[in-house]
PDB file of N, CA and C in Angstrom:
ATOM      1  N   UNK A   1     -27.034  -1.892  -0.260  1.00  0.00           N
ATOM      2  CA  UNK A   1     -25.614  -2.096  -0.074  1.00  0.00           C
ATOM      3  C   UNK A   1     -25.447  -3.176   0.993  1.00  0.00           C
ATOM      4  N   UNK A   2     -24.740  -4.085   0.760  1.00  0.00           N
ATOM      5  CA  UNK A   2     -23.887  -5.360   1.390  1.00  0.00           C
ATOM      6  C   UNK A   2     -22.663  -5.001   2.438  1.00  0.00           C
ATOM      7  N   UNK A   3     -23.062  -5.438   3.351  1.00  0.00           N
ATOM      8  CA  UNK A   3     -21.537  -5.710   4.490  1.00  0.00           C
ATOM      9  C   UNK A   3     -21.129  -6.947   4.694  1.00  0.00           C
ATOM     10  N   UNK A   4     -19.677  -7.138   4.042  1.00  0.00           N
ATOM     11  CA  UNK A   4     -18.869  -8.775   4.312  1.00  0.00           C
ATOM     12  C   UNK A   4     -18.708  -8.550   5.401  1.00  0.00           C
ATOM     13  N   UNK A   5     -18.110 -10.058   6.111  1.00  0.00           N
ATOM     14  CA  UNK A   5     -17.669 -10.456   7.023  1.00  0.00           C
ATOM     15  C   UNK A   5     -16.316 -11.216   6.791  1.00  0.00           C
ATOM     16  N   UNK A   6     -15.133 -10.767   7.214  1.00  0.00           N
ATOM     17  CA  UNK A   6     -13.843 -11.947   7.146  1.00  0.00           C
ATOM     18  C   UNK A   6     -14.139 -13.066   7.284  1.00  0.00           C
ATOM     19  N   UNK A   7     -15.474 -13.552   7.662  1.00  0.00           N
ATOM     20  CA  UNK A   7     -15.364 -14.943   7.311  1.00  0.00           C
ATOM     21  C   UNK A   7     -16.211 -15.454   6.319  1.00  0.00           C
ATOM     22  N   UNK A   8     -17.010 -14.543   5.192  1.00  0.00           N
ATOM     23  CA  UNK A   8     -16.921 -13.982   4.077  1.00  0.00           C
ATOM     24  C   UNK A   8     -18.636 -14.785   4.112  1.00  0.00           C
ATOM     25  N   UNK A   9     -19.488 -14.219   5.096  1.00  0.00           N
ATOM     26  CA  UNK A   9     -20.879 -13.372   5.565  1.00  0.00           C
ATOM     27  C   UNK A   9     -21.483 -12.766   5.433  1.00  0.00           C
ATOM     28  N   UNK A  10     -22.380 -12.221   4.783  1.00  0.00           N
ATOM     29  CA  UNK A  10     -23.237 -10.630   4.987  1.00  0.00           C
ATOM     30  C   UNK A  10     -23.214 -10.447   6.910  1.00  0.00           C
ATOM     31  N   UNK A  11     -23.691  -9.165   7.117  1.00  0.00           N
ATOM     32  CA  UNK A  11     -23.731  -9.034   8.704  1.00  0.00           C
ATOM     33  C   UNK A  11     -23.884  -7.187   8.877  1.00  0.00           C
ATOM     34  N   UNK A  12     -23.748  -6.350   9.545  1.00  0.00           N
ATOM     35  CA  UNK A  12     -24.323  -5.500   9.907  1.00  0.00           C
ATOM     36  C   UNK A  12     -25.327  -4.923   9.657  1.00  0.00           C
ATOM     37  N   UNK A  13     -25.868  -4.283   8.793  1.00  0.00           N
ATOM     38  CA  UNK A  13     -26.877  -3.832   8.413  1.00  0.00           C
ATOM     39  C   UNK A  13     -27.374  -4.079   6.824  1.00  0.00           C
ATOM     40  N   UNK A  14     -26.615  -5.460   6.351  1.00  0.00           N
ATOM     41  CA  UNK A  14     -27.161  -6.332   5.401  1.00  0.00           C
ATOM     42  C   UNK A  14     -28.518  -6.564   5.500  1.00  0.00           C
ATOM     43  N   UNK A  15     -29.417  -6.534   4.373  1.00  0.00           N
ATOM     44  CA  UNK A  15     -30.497  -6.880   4.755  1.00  0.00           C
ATOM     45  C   UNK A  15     -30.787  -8.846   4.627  1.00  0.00           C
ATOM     46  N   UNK A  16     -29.690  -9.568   3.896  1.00  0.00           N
ATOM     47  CA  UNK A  16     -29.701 -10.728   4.334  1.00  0.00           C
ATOM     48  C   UNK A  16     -28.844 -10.948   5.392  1.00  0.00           C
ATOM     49  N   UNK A  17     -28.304 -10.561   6.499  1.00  0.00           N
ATOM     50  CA  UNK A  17     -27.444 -10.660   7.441  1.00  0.00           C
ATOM     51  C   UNK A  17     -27.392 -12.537   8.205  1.00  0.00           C
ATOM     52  N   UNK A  18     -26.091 -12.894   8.322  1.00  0.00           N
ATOM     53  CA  UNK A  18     -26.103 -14.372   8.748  1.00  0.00           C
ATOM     54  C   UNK A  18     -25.659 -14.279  10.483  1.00  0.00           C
ATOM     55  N   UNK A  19     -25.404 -12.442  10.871  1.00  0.00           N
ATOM     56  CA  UNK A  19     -24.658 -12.501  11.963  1.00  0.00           C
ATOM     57  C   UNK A  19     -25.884 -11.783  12.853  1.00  0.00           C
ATOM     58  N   UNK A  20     -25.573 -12.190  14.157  1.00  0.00           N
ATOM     59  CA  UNK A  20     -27.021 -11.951  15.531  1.00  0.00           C
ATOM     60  C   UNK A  20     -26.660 -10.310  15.761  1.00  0.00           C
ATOM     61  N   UNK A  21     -27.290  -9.972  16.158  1.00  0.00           N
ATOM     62  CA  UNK A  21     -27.566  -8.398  16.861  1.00  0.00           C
ATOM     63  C   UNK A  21     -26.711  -8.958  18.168  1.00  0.00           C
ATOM     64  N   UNK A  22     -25.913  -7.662  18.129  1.00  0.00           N
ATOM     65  CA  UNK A  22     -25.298  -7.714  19.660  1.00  0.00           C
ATOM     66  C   UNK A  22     -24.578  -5.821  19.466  1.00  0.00           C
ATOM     67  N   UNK A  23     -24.849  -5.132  20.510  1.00  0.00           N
ATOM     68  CA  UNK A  23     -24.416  -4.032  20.533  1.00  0.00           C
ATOM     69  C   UNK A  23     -25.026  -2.901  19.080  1.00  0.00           C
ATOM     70  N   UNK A  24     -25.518  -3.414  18.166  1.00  0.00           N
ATOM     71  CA  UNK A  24     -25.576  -2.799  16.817  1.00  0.00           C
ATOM     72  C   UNK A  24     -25.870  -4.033  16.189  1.00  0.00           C
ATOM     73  N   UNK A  25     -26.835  -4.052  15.078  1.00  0.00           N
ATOM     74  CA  UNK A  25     -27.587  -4.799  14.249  1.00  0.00           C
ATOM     75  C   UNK A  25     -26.422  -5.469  13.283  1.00  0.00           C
ATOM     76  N   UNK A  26     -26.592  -7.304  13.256  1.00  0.00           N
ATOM     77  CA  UNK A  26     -25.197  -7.803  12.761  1.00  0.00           C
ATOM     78  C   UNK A  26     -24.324  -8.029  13.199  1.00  0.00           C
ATOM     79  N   UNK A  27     -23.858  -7.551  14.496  1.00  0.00           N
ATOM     80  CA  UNK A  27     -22.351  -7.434  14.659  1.00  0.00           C
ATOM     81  C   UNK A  27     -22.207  -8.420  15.337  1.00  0.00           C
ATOM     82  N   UNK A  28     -22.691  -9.463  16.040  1.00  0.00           N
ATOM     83  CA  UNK A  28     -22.423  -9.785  17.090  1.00  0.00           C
ATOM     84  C   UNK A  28     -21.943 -11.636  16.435  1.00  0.00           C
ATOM     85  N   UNK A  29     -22.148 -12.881  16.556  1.00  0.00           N
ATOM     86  CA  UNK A  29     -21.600 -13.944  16.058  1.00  0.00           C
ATOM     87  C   UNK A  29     -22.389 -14.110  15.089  1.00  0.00           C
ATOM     88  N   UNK A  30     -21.784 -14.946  14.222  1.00  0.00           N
ATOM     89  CA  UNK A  30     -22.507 -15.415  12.667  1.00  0.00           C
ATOM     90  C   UNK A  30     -23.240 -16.532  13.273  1.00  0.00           C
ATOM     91  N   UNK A  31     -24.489 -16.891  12.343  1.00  0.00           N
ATOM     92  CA  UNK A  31     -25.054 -18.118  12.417  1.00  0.00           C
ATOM     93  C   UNK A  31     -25.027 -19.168  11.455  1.00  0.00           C
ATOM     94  N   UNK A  32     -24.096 -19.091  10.338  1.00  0.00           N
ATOM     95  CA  UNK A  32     -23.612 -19.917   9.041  1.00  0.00           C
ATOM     96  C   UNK A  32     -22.143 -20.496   9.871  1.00  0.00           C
ATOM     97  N   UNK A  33     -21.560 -19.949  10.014  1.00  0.00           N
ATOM     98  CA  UNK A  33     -19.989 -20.413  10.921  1.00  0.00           C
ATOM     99  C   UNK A  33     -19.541 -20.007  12.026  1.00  0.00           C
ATOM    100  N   UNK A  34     -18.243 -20.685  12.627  1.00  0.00           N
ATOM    101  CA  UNK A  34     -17.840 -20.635  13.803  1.00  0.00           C
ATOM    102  C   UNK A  34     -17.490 -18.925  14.161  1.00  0.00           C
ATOM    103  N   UNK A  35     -17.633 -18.006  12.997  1.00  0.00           N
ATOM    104  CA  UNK A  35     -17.056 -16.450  13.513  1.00  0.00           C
ATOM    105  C   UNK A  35     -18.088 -16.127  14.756  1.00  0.00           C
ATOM    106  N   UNK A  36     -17.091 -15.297  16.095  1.00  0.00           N
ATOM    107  CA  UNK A  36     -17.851 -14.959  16.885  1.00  0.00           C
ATOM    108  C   UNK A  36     -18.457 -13.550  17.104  1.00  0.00           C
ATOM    109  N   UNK A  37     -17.604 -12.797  15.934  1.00  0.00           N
ATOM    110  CA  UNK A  37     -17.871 -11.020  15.812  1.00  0.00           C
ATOM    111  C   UNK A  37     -17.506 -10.767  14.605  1.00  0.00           C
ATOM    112  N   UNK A  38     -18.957  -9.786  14.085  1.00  0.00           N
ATOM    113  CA  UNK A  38     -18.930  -9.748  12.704  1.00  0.00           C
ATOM    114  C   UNK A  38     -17.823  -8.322  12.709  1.00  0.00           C
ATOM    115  N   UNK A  39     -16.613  -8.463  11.843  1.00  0.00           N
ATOM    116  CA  UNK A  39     -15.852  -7.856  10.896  1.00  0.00           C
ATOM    117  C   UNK A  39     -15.601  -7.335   9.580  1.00  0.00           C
ATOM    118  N   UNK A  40     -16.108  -5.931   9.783  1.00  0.00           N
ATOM    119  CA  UNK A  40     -16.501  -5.683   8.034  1.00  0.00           C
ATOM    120  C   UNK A  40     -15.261  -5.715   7.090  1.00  0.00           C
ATOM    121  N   UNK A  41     -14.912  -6.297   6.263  1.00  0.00           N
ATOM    122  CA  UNK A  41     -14.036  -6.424   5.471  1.00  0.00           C
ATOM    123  C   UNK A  41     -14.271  -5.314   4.260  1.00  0.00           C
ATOM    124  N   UNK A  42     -15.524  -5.179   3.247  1.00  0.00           N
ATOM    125  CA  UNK A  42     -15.653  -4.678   2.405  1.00  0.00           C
ATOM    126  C   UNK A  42     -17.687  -4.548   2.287  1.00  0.00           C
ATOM    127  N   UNK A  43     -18.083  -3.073   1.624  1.00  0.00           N
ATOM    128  CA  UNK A  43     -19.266  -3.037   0.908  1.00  0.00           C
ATOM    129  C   UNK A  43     -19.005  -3.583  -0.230  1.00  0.00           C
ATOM    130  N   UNK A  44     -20.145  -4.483  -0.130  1.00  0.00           N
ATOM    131  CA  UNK A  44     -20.745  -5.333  -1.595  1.00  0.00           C
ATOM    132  C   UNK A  44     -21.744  -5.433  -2.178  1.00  0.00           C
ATOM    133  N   UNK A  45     -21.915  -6.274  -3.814  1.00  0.00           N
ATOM    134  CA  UNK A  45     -23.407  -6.156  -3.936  1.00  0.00           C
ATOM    135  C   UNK A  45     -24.009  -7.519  -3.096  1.00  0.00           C
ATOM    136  N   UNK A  46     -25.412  -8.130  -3.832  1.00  0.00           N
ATOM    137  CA  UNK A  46     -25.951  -9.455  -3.136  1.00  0.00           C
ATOM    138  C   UNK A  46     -24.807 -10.212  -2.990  1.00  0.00           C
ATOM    139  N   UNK A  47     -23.977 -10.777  -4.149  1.00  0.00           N
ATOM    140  CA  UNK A  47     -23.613 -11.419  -4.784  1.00  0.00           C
ATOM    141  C   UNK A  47     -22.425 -11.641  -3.928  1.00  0.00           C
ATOM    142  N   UNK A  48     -22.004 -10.704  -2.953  1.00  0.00           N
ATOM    143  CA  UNK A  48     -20.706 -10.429  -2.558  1.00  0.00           C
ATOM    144  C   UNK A  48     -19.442 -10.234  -3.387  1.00  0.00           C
ATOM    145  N   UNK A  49     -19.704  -9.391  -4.830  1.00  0.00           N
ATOM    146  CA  UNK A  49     -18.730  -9.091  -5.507  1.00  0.00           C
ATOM    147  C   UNK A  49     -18.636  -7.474  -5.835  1.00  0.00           C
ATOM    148  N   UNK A  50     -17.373  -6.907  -5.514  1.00  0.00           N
ATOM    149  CA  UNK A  50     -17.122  -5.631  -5.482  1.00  0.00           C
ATOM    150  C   UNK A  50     -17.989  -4.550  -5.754  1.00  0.00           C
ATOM    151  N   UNK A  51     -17.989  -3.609  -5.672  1.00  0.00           N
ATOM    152  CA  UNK A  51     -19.005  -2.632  -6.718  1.00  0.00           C
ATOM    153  C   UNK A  51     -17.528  -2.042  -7.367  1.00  0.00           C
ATOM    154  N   UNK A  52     -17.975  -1.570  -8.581  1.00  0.00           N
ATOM    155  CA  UNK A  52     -17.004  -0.053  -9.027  1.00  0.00           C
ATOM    156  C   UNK A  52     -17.213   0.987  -8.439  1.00  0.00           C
ATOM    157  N   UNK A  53     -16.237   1.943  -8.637  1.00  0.00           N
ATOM    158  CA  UNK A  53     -16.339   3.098  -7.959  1.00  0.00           C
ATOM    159  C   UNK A  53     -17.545   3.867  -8.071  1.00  0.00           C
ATOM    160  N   UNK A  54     -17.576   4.220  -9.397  1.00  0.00           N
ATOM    161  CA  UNK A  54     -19.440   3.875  -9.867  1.00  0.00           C
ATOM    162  C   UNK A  54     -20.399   3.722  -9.382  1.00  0.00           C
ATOM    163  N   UNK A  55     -20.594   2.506  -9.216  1.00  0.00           N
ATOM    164  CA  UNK A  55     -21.645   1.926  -8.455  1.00  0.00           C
ATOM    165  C   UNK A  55     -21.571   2.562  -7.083  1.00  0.00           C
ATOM    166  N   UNK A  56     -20.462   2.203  -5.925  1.00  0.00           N
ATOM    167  CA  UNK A  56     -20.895   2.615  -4.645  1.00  0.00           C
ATOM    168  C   UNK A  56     -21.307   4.127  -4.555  1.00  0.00           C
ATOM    169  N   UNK A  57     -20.730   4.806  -5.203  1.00  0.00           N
ATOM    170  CA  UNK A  57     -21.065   5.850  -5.147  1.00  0.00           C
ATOM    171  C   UNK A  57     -22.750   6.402  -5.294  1.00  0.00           C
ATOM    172  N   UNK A  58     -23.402   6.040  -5.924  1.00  0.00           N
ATOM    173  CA  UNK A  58     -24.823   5.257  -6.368  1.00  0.00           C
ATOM    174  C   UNK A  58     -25.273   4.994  -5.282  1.00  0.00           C
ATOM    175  N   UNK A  59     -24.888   3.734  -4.335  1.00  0.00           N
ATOM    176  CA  UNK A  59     -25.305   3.428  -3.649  1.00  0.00           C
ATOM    177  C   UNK A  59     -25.294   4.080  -2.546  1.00  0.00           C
ATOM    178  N   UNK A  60     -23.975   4.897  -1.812  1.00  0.00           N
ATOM    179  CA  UNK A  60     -23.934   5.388  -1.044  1.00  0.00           C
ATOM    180  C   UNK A  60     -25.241   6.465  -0.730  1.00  0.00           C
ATOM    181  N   UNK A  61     -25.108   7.533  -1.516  1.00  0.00           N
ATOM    182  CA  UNK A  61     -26.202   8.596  -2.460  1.00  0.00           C
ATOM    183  C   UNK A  61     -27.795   7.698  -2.172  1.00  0.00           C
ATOM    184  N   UNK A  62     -27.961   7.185  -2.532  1.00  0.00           N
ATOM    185  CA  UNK A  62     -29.087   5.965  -2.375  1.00  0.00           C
ATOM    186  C   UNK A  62     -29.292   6.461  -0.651  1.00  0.00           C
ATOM    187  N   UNK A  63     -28.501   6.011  -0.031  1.00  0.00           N
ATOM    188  CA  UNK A  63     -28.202   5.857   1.509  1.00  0.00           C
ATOM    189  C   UNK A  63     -28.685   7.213   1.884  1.00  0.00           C
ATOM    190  N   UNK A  64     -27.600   8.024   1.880  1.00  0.00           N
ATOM    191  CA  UNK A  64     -28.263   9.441   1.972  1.00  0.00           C
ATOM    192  C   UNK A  64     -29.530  10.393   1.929  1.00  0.00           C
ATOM    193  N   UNK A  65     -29.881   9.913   0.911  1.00  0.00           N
ATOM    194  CA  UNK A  65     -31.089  10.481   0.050  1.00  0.00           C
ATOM    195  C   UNK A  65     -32.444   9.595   1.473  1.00  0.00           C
ATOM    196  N   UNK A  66     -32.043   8.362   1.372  1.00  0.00           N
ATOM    197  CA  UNK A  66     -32.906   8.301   2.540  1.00  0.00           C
ATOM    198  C   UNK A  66     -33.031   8.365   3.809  1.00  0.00           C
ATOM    199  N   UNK A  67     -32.074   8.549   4.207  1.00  0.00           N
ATOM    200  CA  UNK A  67     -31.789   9.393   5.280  1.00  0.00           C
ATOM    201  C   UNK A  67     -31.611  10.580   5.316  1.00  0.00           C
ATOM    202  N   UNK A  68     -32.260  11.261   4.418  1.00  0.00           N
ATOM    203  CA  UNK A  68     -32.174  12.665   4.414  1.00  0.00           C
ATOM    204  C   UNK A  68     -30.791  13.436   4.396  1.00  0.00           C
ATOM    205  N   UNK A  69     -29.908  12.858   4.169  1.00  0.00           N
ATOM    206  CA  UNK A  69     -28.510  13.899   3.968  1.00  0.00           C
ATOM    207  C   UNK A  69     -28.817  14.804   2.703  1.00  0.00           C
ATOM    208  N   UNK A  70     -29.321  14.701   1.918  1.00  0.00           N
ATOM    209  CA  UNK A  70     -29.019  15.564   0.231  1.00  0.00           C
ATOM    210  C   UNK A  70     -30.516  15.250  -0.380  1.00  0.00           C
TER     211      UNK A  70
END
């Protein structure tokens, strides 16, 4: 799972992330543009295009499962 950035970035715990570690992994300024704090706008896929409800759900579950929630 993908985290945008309003200035439309991967960044927190993206595994292609364009934004520096500061306080928490991602968050801190982008290194593609002038943004100085990454802002999650929306989860995405690579592609930065929506998931369906569907899908995140999938993904979320994904998340969980390895982190041991379920």
């Amino acid at each position: 799972m993908y985290e945008l950035c309003e200035c439309k970035h991967f960044g927190g715990m993206s595994p292609n992330s364009s934004h520096v570690d500061k306080i928490q992994a991602g968050h801190g300024a982008c290194s593609e543009c002038d943004c100085r704090q990454f802002t999650w706008v929306k989860f995405c896929n690579a592609d930065g295009e929506d998931y369906s409800d569907k899908e995140l759900k999938i993904e979320i579950n994904k998340i969980k499962i390895k982190n041991g929630v379920i």
